[in-house]
Protein backbone atom coordinates (compact mmCIF):
# COMPACT_ATOMS: atom_id res chain seq x y z
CA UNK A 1 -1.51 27.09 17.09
CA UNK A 2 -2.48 24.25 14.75
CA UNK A 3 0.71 24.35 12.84
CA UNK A 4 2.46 24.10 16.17
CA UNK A 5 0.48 21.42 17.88
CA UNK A 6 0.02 19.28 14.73
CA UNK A 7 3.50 19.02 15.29
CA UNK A 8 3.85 18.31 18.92
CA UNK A 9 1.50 15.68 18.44
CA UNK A 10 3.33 14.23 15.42
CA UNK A 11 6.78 14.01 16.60
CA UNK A 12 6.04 13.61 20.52
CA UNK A 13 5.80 9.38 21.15
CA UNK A 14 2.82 7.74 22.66
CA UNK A 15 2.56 8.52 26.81
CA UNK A 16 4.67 11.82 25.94
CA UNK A 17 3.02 15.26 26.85
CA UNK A 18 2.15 18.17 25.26
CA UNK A 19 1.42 21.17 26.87
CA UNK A 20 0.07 24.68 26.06
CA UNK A 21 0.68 27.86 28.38
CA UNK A 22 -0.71 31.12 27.94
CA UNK A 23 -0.10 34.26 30.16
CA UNK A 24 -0.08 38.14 29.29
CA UNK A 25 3.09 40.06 30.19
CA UNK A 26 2.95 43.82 30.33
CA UNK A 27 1.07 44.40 26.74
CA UNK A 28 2.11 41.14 25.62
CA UNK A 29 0.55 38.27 25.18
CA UNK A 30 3.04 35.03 25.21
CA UNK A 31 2.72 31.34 24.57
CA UNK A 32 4.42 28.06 25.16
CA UNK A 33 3.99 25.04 23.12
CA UNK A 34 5.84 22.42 25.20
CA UNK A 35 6.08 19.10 24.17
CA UNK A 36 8.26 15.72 24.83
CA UNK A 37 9.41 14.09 21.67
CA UNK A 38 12.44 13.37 19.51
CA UNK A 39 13.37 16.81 20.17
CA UNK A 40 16.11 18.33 17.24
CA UNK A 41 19.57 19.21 16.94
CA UNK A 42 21.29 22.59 16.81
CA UNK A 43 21.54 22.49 13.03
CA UNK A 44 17.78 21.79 12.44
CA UNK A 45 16.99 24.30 14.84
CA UNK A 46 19.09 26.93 12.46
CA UNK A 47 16.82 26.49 9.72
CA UNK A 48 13.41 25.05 11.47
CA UNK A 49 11.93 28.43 9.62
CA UNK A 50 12.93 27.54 6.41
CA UNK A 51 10.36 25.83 3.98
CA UNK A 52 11.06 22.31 3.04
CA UNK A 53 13.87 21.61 5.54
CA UNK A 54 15.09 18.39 5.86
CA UNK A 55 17.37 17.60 8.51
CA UNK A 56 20.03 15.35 7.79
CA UNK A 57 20.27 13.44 11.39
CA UNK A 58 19.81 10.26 13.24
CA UNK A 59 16.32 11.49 14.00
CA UNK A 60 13.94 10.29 11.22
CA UNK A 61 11.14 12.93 9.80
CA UNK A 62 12.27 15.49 11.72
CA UNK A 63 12.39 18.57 8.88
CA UNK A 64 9.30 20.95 8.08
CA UNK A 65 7.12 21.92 5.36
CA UNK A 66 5.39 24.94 4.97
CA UNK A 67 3.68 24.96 8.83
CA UNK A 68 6.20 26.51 10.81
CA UNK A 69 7.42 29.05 7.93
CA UNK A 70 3.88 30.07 7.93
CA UNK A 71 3.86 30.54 11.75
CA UNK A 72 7.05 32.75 11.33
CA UNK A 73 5.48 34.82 8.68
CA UNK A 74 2.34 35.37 11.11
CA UNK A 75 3.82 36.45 13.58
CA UNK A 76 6.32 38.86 11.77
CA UNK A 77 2.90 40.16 10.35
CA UNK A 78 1.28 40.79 14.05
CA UNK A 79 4.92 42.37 14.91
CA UNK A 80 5.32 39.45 17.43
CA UNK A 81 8.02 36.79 17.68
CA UNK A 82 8.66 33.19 17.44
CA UNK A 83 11.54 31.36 18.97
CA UNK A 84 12.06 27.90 19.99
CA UNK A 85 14.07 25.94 22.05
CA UNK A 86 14.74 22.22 21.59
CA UNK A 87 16.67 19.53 22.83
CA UNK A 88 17.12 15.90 20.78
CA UNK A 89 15.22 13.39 22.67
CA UNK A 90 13.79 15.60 25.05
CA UNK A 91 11.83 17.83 23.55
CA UNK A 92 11.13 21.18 21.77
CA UNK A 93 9.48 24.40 22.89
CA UNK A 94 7.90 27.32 21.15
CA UNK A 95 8.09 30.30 22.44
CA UNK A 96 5.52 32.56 21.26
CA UNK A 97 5.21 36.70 21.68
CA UNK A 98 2.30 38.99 20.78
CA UNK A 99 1.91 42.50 21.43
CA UNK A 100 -1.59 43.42 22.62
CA UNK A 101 -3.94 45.69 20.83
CA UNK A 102 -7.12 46.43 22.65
CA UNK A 103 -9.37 48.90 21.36
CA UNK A 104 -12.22 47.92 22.90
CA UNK A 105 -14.13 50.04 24.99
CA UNK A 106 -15.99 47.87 27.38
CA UNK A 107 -15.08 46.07 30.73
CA UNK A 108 -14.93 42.57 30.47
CA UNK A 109 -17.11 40.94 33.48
CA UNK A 110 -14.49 38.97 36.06
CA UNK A 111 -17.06 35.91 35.81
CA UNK A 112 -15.23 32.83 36.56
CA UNK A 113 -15.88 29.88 33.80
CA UNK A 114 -15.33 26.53 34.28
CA UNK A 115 -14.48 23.93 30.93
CA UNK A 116 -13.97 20.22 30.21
CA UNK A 117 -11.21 19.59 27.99
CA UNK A 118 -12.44 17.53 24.97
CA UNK A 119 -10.56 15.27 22.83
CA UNK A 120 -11.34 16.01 18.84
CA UNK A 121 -11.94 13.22 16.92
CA UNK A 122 -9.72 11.90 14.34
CA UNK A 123 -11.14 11.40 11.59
CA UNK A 124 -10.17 7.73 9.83
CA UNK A 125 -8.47 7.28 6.57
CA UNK A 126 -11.24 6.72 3.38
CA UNK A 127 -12.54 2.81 3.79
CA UNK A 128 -10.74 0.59 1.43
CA UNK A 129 -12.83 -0.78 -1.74
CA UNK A 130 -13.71 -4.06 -0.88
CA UNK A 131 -13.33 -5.53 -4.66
CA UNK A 132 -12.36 -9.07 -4.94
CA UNK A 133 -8.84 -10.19 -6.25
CA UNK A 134 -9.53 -9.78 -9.80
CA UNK A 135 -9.32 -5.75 -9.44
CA UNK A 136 -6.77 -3.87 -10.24
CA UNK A 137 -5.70 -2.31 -6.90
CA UNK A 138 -3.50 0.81 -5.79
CA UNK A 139 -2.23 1.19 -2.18
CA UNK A 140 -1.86 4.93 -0.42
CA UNK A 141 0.46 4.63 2.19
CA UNK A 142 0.29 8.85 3.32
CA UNK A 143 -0.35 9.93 7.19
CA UNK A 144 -2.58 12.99 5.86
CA UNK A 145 -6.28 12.20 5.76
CA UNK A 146 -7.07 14.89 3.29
CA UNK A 147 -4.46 14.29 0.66
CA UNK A 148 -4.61 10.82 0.76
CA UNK A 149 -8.36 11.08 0.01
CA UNK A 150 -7.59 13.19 -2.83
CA UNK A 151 -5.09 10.99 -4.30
CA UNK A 152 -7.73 7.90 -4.02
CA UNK A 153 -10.31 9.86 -5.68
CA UNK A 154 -8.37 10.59 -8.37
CA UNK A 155 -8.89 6.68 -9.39
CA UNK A 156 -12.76 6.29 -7.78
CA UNK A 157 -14.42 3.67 -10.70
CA UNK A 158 -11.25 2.65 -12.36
CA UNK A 159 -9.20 0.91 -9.50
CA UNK A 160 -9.61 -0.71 -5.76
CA UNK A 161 -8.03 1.53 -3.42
CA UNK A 162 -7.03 0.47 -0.05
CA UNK A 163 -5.35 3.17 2.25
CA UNK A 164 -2.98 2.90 5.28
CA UNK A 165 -1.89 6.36 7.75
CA UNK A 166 1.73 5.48 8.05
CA UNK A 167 4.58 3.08 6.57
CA UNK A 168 4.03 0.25 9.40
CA UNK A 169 0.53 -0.17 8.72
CA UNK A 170 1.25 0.41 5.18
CA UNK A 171 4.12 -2.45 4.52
CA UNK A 172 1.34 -4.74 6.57
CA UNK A 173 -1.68 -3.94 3.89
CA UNK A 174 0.99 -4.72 1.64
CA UNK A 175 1.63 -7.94 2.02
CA UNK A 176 -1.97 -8.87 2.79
CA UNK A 177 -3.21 -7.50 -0.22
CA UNK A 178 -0.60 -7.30 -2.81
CA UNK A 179 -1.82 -4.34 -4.44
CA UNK A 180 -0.40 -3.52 -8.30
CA UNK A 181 0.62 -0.40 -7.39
CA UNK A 182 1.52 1.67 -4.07
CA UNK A 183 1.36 5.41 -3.84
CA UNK A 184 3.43 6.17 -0.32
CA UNK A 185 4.61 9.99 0.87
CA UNK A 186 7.99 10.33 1.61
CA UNK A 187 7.73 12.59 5.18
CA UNK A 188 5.92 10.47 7.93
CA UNK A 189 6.18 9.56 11.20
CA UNK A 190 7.82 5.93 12.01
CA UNK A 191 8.86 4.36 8.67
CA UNK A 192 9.40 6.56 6.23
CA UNK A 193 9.00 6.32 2.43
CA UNK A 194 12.46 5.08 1.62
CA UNK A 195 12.21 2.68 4.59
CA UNK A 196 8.64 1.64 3.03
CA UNK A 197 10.43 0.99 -1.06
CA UNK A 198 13.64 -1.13 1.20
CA UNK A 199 10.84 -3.24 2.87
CA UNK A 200 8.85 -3.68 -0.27
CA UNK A 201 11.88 -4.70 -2.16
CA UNK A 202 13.36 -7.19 0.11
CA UNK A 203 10.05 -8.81 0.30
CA UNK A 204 9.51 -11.86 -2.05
CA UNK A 205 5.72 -11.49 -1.75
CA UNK A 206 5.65 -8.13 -2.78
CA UNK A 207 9.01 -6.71 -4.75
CA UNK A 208 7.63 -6.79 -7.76
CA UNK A 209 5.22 -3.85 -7.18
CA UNK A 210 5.26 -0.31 -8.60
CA UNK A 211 6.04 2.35 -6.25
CA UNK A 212 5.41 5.91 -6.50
CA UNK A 213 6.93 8.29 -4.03
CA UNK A 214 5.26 11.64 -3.57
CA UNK A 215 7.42 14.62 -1.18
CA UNK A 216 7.14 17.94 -0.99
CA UNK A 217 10.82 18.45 -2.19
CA UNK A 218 13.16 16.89 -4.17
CA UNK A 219 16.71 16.72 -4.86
CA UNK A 220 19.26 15.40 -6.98
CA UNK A 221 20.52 13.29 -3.75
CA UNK A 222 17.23 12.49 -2.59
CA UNK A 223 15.83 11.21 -5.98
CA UNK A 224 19.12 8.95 -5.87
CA UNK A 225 18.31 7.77 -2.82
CA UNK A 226 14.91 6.88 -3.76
CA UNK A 227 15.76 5.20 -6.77
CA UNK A 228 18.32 3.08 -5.03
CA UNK A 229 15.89 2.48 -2.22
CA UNK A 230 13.43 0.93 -4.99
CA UNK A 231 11.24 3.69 -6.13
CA UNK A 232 10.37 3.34 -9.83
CA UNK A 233 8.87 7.58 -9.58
CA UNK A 234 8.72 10.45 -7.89
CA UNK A 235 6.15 13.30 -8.03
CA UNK A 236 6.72 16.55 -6.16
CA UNK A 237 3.72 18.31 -4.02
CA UNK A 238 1.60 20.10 -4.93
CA UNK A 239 0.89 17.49 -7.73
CA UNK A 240 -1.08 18.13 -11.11
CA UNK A 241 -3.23 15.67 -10.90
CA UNK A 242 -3.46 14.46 -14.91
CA UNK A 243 0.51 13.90 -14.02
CA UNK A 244 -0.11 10.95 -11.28
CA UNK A 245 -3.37 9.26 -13.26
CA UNK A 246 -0.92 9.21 -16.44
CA UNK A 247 2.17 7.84 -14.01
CA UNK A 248 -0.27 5.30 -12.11
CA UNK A 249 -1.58 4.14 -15.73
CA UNK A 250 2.34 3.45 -17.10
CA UNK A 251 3.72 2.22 -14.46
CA UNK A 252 0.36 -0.54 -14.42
CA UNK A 253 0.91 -0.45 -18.38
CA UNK A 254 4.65 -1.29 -18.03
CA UNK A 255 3.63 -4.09 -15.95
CA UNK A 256 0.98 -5.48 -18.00
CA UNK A 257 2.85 -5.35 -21.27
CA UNK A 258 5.79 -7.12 -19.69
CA UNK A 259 3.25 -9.95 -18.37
CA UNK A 260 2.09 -10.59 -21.82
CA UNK A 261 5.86 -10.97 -23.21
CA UNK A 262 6.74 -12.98 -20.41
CA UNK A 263 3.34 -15.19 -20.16
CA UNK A 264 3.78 -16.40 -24.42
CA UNK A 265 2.54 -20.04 -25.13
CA UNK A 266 5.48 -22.87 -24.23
CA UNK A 267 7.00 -22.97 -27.94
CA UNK A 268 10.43 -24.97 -28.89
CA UNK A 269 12.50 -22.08 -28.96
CA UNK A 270 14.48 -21.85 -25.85
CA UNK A 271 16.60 -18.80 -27.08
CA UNK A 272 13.10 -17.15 -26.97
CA UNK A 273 12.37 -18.01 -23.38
CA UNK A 274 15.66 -16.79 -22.25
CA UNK A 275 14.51 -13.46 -24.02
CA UNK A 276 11.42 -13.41 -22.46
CA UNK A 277 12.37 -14.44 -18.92
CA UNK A 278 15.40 -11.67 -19.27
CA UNK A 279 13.01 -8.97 -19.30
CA UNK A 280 11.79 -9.78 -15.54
CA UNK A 281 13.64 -8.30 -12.12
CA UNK A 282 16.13 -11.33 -10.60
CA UNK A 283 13.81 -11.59 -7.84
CA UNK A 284 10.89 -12.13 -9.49
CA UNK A 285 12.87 -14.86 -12.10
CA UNK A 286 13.68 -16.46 -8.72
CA UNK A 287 10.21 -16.37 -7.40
CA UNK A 288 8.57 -18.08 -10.67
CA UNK A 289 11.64 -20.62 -9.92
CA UNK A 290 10.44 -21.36 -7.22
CA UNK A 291 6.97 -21.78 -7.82
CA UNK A 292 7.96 -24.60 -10.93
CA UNK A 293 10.88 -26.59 -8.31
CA UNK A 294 7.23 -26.62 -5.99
CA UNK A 295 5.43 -28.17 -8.62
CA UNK A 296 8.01 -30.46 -9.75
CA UNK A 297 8.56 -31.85 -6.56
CA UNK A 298 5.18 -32.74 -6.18
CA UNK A 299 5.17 -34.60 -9.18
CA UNK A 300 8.46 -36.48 -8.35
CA UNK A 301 6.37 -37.65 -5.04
CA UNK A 302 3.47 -38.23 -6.68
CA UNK A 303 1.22 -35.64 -4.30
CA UNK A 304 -1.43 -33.51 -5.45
CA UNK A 305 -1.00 -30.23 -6.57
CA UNK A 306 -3.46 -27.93 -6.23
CA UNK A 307 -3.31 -24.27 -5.33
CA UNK A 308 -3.19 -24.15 -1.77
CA UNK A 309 -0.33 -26.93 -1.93
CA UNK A 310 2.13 -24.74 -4.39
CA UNK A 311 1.04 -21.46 -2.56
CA UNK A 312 2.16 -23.20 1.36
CA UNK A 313 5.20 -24.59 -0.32
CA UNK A 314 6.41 -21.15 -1.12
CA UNK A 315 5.28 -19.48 1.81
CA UNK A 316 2.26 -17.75 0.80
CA UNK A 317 -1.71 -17.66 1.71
CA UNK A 318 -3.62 -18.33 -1.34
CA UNK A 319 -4.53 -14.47 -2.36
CA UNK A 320 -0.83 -13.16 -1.73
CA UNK A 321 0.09 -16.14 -4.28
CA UNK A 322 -2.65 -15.25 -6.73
CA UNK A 323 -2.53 -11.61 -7.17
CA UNK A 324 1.29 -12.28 -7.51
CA UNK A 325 1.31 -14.84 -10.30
CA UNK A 326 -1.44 -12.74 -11.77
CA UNK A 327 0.98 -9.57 -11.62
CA UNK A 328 3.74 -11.02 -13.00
CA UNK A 329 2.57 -13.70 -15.92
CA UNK A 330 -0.78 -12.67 -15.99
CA UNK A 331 -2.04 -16.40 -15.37
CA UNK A 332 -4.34 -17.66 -12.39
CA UNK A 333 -2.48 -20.20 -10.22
CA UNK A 334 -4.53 -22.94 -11.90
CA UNK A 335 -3.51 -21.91 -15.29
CA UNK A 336 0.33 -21.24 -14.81
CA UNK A 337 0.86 -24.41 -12.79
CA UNK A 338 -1.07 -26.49 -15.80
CA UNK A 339 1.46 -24.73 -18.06
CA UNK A 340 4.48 -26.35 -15.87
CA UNK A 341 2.55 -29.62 -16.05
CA UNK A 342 2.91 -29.18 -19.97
CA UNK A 343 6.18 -27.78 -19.69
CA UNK A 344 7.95 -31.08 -18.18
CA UNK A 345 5.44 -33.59 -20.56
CA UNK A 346 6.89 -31.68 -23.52
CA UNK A 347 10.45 -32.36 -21.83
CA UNK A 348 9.71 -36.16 -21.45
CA UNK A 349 8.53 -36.51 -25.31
CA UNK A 350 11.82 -34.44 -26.26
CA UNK A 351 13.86 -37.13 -24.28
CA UNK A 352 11.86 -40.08 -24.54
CA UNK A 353 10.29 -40.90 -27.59
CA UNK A 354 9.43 -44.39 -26.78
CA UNK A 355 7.77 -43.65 -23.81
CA UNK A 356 3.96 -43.97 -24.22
CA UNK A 357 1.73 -40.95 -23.91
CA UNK A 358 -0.12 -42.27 -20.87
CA UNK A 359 2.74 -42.79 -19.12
CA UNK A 360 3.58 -39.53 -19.96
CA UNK A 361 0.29 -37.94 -18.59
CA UNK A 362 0.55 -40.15 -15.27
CA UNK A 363 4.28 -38.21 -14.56
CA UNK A 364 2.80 -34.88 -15.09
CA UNK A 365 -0.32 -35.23 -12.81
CA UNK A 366 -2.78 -35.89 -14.93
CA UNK A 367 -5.61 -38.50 -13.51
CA UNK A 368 -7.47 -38.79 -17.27
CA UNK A 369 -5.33 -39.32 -20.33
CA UNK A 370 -8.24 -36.82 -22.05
CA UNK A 371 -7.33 -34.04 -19.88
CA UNK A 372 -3.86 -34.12 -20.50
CA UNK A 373 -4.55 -34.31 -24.41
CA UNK A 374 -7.01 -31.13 -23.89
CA UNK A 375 -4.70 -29.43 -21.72
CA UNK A 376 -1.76 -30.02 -23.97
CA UNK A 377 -3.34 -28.67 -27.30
CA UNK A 378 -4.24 -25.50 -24.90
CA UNK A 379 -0.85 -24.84 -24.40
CA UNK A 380 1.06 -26.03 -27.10
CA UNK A 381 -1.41 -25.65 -29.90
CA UNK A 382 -1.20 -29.42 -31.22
CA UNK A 383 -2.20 -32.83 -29.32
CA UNK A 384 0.73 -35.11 -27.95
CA UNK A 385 0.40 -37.41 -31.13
CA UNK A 386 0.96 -34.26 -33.74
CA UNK A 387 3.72 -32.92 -31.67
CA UNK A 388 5.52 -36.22 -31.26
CA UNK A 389 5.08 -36.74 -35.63
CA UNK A 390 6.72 -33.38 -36.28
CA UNK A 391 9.46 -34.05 -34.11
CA UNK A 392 9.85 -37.54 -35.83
CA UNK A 393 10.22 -35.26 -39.07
């Protein structure tokens, strides 16, 4: 009965009904799980027994796991029967028979009871760690309480882990947070897992994030569907769980070693950049594009740039543009947009070496000549005056 209604309730949309009835038939006792959701095809309905069944339909998430296989193997064991009925956006029925077995020897008193019905309560996904931005963070998008609280616990002291119940609420947290990594089931209700990687990936906030796909089966097909969806690995329930700590930590490695190639001091050699910059998705080349044109043009108008400016000129709030910039060159907002600052002063020495260094520091933002002398050996490793001599050389 909780195989059956778990499902009723999962696939039947909000203000749908489910309903259970129960009456004895000659030394049977039968059973109707009734409900009024997305219903299933004739097809599905062929192999809704089978384990792992996926239907391959307009319907989304409409397949099985073990739950229903394990009804059918119940009731074969009580010598009773399971059949179902189903229509595609209608509803399904299960139609349940038991043979009765009474041994016992006493009457049963005809005493009429009365009941309320009672609602269970649900019991919410594990609170999210409320670490600041500086945390390395995992997301688990997954619409089962239990398993998603196993998968967060795996990483309890190492990582903040935030937690959403299904894809919609997931691809929201997303973009709010911009986690480093998201963990996301493939079966659920609504949006999907693929549908989650599509959303992630067309998102300039948030396509450059890992993304870990756990299902209960896996094929060929669907693993090339999930790579092509976005999905940089797979795991397959039930999960070891040494396996997804050591794919969590190389996916995060992966990303941490290409920040530190990409994020190298501002040096001369441009054939090196180009390396660098190669090793980085399109879409997040374009993003970091987009981040220097912001900065530029705020020099070019003479405005002040300061982190909130850059991050509303590309569209972002001020964490969603830090924990990105962080993910991908492993400099805070302050730090990467001082680099661009250096970046363009370096430019003007290159093609103007009669142009004085204060006029220099005045077209790259800087209010104090000092700072821009400072912030110039930072980055480049020698002041304005050495680095203007060698080139003289």
């Amino acid at each position: 009965m909780n195989n059956l209604l778990s499902n009723a309730f999962k696939f039947t949309p909000e203000y749908g009904n489910v309903s259970v009835l129960a009456w004895c038939e000659g030394n049977c006792l039968r059973i109707d799980v009734e409900d009024t959701g997305t219903g299933m095809d004739k097809e599905t309905l062929n192999h809704i027994f089978e384990p792992f069944y996926q239907a391959e339909s307009d319907v989304k998430n409409v397949g099985t796991g073990v739950g229903l296989t394990l009804v059918k193997r119940i009731m074969d064991a009580l010598n009773g029967e399971v059949t179902v009925e189903s229509t595609v956006g209608k509803g399904t029925t299960f139609h349940l028979s038991i043979p009765i077995r009474n041994q016992v020897k006493h009457s049963v008193a005809n005493t009429k009871i009365s009941n309320t019905a009672l609602i269970p309560e649900s019991e919410p996904m594990p609170a999210d760690d409320e670490n600041g931005d500086d945390q390395c963070r995992l997301l688990i998008i997954e619409d089962n309480r239990d398993i998603a609280a196993y998968i967060g616990s795996q990483f309890v002291g190492s990582y903040a882990v935030s937690y959403a119940a299904n894809g919609v609420e997931g691809l929201a947290k997303a973009q709010k947070l911009v986690p480093d990594l998201i963990i996301t089931d493939l079966m659920m209700s609504g949006m999907d897992g693929l549908e989650v990687c599509r959303q992630v990936r067309g998102n300039i906030i948030i396509n450059h994030i890992p993304i870990i796909i756990v299902t209960a089966r896996i094929t060929e097909e669907e693993r090339i569907r999930g790579l092509e969806a976005g999905a940089d690995a797979y795991l397959t329930k039930p999960f070891n769980a040494d396996e997804l700590r050591t794919r969590v930590e190389k996916l995060l490695d992966g990303r941490r070693l290409l920040r530190e190639k990409y994020a190298c001091p501002v040096t001369e050699s441009k054939e090196g950049e180009e390396q660098d910059a190669a090793q980085l998705s399109d879409a997040d080349l374009h993003f970091l594009s987009k981040v220097t044109d912001a900065v530029n043009m705020h020099l070019n108008r003479n405005k002040e740039i300061n982190v909130p400016s850059i991050a509303s000129t590309v569209c972002m709030s001020n964490s969603q543009f830090y924990r990105k910039l962080v993910a991908l060159t492993g400099y805070r907002p302050s730090a990467y947009i001082q680099r661009i600052k250096i970046q363009k002063a370096k430019s003007l020495l290159d093609g103007n070496p009669q142009m004085s260094f204060t006029e220099v520091a005045e077209r790259c933002g800087f209010d104090a000549y000092p700072n821009f002398v400072r912030a110039f050996k930072n980055v480049m490793g020698v002041t304005p005056t050495e680095y203007r001599k060698r080139g003289d050389i």
